[in-house]
N, C-alpha and C. Protein backbone atom coordinates (compact mmCIF):
# COMPACT_ATOMS: atom_id res chain seq x y z
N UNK A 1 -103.85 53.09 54.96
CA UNK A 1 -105.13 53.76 54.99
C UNK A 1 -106.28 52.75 55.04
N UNK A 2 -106.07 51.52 54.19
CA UNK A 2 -107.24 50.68 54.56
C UNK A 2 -107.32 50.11 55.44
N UNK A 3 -106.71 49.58 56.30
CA UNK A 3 -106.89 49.19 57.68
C UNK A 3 -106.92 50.23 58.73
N UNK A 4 -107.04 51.75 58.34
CA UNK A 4 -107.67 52.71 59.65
C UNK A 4 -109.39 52.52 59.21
N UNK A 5 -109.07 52.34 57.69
CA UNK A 5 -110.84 52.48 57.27
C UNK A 5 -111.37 51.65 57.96
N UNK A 6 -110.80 50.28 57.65
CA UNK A 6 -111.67 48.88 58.20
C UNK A 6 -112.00 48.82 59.66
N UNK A 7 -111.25 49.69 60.69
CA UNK A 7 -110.77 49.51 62.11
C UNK A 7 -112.47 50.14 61.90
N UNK A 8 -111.97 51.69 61.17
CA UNK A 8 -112.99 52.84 61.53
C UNK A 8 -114.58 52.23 61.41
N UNK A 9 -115.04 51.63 59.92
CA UNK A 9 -116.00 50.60 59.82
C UNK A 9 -116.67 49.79 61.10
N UNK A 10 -115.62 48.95 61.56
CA UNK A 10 -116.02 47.84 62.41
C UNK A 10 -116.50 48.99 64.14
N UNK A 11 -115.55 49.56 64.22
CA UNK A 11 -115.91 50.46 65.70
C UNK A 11 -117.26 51.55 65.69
N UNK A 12 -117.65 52.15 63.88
CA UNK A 12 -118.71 52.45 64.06
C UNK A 12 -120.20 51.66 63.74
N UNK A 13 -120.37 50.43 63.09
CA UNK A 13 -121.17 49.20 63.39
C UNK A 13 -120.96 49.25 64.63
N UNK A 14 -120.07 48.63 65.48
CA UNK A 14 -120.14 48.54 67.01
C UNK A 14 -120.43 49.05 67.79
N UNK A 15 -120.34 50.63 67.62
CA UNK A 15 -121.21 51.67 68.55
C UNK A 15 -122.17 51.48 67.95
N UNK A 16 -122.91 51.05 66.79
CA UNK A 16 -124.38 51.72 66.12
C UNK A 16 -125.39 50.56 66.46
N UNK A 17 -124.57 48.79 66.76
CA UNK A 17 -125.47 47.91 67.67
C UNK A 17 -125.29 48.06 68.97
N UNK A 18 -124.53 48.85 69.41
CA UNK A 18 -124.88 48.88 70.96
C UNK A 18 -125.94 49.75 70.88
N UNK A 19 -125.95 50.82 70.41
CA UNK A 19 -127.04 52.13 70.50
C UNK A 19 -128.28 51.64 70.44
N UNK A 20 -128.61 49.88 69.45
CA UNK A 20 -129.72 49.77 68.89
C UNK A 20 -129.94 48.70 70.14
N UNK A 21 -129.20 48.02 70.58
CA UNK A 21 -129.76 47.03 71.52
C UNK A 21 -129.58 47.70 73.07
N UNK A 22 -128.77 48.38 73.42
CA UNK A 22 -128.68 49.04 74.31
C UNK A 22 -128.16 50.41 74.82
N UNK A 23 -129.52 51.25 73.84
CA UNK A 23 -129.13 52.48 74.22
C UNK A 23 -128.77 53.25 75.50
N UNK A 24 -129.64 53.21 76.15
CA UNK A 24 -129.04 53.61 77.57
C UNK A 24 -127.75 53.46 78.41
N UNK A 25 -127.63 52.48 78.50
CA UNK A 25 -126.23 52.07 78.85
C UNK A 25 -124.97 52.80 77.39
N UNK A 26 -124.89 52.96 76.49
CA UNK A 26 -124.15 53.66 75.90
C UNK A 26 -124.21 54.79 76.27
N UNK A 27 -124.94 55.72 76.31
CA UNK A 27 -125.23 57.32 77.06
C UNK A 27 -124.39 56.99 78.08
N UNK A 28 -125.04 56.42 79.10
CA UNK A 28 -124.37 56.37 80.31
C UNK A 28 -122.70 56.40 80.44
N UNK A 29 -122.48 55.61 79.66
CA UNK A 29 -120.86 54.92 79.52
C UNK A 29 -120.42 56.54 78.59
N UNK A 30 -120.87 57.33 77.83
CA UNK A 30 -120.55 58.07 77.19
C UNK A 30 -120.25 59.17 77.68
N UNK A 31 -121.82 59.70 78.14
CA UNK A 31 -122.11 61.16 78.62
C UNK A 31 -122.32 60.86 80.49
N UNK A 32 -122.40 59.84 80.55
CA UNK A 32 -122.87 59.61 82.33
C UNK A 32 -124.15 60.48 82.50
N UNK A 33 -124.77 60.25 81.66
CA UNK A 33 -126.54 60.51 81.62
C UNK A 33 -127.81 59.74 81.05
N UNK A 34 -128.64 59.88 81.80
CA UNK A 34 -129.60 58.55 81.69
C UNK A 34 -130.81 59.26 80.29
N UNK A 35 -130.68 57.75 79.68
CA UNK A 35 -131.99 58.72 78.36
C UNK A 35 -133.15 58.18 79.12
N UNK A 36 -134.10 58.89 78.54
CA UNK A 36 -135.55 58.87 79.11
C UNK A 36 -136.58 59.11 78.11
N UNK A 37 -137.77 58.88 77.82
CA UNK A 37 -138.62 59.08 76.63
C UNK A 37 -137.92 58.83 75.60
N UNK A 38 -138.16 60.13 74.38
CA UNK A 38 -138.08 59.68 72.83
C UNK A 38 -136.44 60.00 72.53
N UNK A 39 -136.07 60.28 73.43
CA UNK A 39 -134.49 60.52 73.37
C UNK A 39 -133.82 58.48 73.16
N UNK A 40 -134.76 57.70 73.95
CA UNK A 40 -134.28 56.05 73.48
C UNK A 40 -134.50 55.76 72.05
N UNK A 41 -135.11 56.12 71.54
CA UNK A 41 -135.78 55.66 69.74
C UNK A 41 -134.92 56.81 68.99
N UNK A 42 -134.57 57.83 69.26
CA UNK A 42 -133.48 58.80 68.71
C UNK A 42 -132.34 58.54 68.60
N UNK A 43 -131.92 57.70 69.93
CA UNK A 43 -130.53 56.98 70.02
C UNK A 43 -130.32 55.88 68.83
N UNK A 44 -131.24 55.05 69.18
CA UNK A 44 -131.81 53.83 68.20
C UNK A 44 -131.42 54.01 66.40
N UNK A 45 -132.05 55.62 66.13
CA UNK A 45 -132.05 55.76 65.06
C UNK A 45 -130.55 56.51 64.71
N UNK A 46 -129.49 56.84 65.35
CA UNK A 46 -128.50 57.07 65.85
C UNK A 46 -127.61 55.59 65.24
N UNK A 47 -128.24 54.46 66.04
CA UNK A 47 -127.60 53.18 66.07
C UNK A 47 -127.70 52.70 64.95
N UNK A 48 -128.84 52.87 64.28
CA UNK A 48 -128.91 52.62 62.58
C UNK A 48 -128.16 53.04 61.71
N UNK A 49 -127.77 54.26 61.51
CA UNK A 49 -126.91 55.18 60.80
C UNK A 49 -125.67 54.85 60.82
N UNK A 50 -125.20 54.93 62.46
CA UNK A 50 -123.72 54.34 62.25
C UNK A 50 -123.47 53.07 61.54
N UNK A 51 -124.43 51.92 61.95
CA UNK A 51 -124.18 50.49 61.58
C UNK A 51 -124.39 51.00 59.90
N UNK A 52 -124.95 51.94 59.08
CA UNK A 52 -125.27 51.84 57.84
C UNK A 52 -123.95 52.57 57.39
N UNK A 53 -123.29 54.05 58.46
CA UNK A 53 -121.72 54.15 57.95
C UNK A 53 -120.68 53.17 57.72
N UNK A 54 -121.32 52.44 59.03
CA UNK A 54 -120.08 51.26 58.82
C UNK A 54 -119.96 50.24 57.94
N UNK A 55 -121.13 49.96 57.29
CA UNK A 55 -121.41 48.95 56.00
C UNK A 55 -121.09 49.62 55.09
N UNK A 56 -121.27 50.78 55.01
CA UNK A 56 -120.86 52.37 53.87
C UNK A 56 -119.02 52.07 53.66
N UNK A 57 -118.68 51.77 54.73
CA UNK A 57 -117.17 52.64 54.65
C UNK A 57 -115.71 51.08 54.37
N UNK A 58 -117.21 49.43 54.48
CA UNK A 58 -116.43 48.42 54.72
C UNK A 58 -115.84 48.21 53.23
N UNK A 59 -115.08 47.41 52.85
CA UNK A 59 -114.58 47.74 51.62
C UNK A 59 -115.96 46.49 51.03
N UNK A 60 -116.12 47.23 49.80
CA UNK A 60 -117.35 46.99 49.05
C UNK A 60 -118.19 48.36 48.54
N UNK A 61 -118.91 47.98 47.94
CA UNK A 61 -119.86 49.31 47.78
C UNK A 61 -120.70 49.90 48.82
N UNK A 62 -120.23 50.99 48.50
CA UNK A 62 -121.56 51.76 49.67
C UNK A 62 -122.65 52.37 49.45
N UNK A 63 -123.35 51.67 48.12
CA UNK A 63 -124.69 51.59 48.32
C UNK A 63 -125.46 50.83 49.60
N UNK A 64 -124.58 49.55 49.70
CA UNK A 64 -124.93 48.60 50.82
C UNK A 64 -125.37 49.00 51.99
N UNK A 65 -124.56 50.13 52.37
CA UNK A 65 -124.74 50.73 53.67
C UNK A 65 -125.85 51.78 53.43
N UNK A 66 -125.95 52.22 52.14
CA UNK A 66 -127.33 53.53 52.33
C UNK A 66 -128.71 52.61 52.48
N UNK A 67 -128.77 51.44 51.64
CA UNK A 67 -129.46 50.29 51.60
C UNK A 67 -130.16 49.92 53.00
N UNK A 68 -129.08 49.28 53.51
CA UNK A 68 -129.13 49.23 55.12
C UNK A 68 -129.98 50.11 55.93
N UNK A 69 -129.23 51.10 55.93
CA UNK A 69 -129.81 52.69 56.78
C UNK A 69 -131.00 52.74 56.06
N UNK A 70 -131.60 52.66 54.93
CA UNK A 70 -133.02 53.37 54.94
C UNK A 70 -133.73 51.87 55.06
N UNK A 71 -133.18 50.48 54.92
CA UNK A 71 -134.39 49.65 55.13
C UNK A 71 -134.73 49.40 56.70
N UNK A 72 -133.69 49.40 57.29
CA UNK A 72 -133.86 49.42 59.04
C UNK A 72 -134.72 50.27 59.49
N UNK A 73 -133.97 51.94 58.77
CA UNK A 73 -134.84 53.39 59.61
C UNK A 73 -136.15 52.78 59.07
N UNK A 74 -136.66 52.48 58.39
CA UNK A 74 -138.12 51.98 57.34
C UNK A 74 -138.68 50.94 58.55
N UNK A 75 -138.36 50.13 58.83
CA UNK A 75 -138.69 49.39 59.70
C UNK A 75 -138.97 50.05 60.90
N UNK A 76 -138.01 50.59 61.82
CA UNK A 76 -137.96 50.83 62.89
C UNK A 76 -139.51 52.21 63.10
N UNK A 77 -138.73 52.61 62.51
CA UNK A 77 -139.91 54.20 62.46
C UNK A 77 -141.27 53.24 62.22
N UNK A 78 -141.45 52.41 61.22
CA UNK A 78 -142.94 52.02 61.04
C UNK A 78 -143.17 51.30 62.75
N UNK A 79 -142.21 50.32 62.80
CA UNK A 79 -142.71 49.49 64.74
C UNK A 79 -142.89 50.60 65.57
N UNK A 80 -142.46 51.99 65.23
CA UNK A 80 -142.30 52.99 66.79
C UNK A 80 -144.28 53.51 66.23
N UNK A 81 -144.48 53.70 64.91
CA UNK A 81 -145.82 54.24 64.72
C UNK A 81 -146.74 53.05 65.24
N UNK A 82 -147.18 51.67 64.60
CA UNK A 82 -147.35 50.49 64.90
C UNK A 82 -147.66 50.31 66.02
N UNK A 83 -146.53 49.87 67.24
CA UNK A 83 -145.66 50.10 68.33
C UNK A 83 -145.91 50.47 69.45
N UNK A 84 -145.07 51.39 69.27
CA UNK A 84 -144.49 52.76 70.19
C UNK A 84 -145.49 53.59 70.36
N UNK A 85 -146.92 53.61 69.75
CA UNK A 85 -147.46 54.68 70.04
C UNK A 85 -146.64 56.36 69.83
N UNK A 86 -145.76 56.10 68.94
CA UNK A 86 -144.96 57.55 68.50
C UNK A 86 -145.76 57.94 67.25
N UNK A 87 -146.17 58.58 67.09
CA UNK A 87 -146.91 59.14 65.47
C UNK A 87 -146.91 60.58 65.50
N UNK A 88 -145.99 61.63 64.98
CA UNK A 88 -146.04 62.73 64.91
C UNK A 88 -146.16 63.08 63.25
N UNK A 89 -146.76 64.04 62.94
CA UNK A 89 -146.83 64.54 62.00
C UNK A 89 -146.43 63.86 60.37
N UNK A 90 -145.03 63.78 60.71
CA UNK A 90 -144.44 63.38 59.76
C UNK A 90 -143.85 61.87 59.53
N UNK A 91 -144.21 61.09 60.72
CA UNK A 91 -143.92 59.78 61.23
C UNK A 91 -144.17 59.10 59.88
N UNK A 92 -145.34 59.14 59.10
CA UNK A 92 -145.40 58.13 58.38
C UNK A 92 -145.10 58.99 56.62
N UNK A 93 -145.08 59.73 56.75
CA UNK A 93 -144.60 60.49 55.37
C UNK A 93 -142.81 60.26 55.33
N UNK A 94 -142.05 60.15 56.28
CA UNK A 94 -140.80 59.74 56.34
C UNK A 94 -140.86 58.39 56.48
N UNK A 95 -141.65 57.52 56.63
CA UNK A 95 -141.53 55.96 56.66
C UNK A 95 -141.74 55.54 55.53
N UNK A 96 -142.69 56.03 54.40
CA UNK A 96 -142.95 56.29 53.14
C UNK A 96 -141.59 56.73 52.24
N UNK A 97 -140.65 57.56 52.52
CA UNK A 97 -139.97 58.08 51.85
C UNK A 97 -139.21 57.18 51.87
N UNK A 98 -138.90 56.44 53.26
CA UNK A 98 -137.29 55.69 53.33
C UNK A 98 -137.70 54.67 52.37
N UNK A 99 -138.89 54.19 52.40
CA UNK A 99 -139.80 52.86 51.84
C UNK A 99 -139.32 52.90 50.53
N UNK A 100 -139.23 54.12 49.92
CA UNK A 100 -139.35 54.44 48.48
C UNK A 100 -137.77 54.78 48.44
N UNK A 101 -137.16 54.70 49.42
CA UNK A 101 -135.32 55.32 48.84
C UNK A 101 -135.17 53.62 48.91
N UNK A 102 -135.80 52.44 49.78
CA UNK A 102 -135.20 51.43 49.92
C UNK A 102 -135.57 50.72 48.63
N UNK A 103 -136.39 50.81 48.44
CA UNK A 103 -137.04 50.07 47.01
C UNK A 103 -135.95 50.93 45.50
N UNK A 104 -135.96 51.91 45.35
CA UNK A 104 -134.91 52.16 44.68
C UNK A 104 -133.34 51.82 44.71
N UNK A 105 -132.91 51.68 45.95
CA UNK A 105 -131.67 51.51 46.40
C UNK A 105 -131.52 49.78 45.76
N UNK A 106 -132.58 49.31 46.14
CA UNK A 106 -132.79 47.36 46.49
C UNK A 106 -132.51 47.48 44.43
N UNK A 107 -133.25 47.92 43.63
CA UNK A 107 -133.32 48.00 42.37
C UNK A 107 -131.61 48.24 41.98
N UNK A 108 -131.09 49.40 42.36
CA UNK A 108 -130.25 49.88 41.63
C UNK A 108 -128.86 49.04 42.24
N UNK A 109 -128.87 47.91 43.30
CA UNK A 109 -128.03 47.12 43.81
C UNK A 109 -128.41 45.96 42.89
N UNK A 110 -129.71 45.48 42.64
CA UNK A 110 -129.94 44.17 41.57
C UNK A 110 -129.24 44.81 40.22
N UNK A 111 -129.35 45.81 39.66
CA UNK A 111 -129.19 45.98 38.69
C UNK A 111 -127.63 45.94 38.57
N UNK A 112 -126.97 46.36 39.52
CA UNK A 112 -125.54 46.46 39.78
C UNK A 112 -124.46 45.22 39.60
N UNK A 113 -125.81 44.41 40.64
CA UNK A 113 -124.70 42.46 41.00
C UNK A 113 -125.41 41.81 39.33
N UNK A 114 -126.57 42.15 38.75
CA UNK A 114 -127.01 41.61 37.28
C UNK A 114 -125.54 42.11 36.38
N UNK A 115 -125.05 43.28 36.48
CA UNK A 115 -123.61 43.42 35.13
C UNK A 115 -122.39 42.98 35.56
């Protein structure tokens, strides 16, 4: 079982940096359809998640991987507002939130490797 986990880990990191460095071409290779607009930064945030399952699922704790996933999405979402010229509604009230799950997460991992 731990080496389907570890396989499973490493193949979804690997889809989740292709998604982030080259989304399009994954669609393509996937669905044989081209992304266009906010469907690329959707993928992106797609590519984050997996790479944060896959840090989730590597053997270690998987705080690491929730860690991951909200300090990246935190990043990324702030460069697309920044950026991207993307700012909808809730753009920065969810960049705020991840901000505040990462800062808790970052705490409750110090407090973890401190015992």
């Amino acid at each position: 079982m731990k080496n389907a986990l570890t396989f499973a880990a490493i193949a979804e990191a690997a889809t989740g940096l292709a998604l982030l460095i080259v989304p399009s071409l994954v669609v393509q290779l996937l669905l044989r359809e081209q992304l266009t607009g906010v469907a690329i930064p959707v993928a992106r945030v797609a590519g984050i998640a997996l790479v944060g399952l896959g840090i989730a699922c590597w053997p270690g704790p998987p705080l690491v991987g929730m860690l991951t996933y909200n300090a990246l999405v935190t990043l990324f979402l702030a460069y697309l507002g920044f950026a991207g010229g993307l700012t909808g509604v809730l753009l920065w009230p969810v960049v705020v939130l991840h901000f505040i799950l990462t800062v808790l997460l970052t705490r409750e991992f110090t407090r973890i490797r401190r015992d």
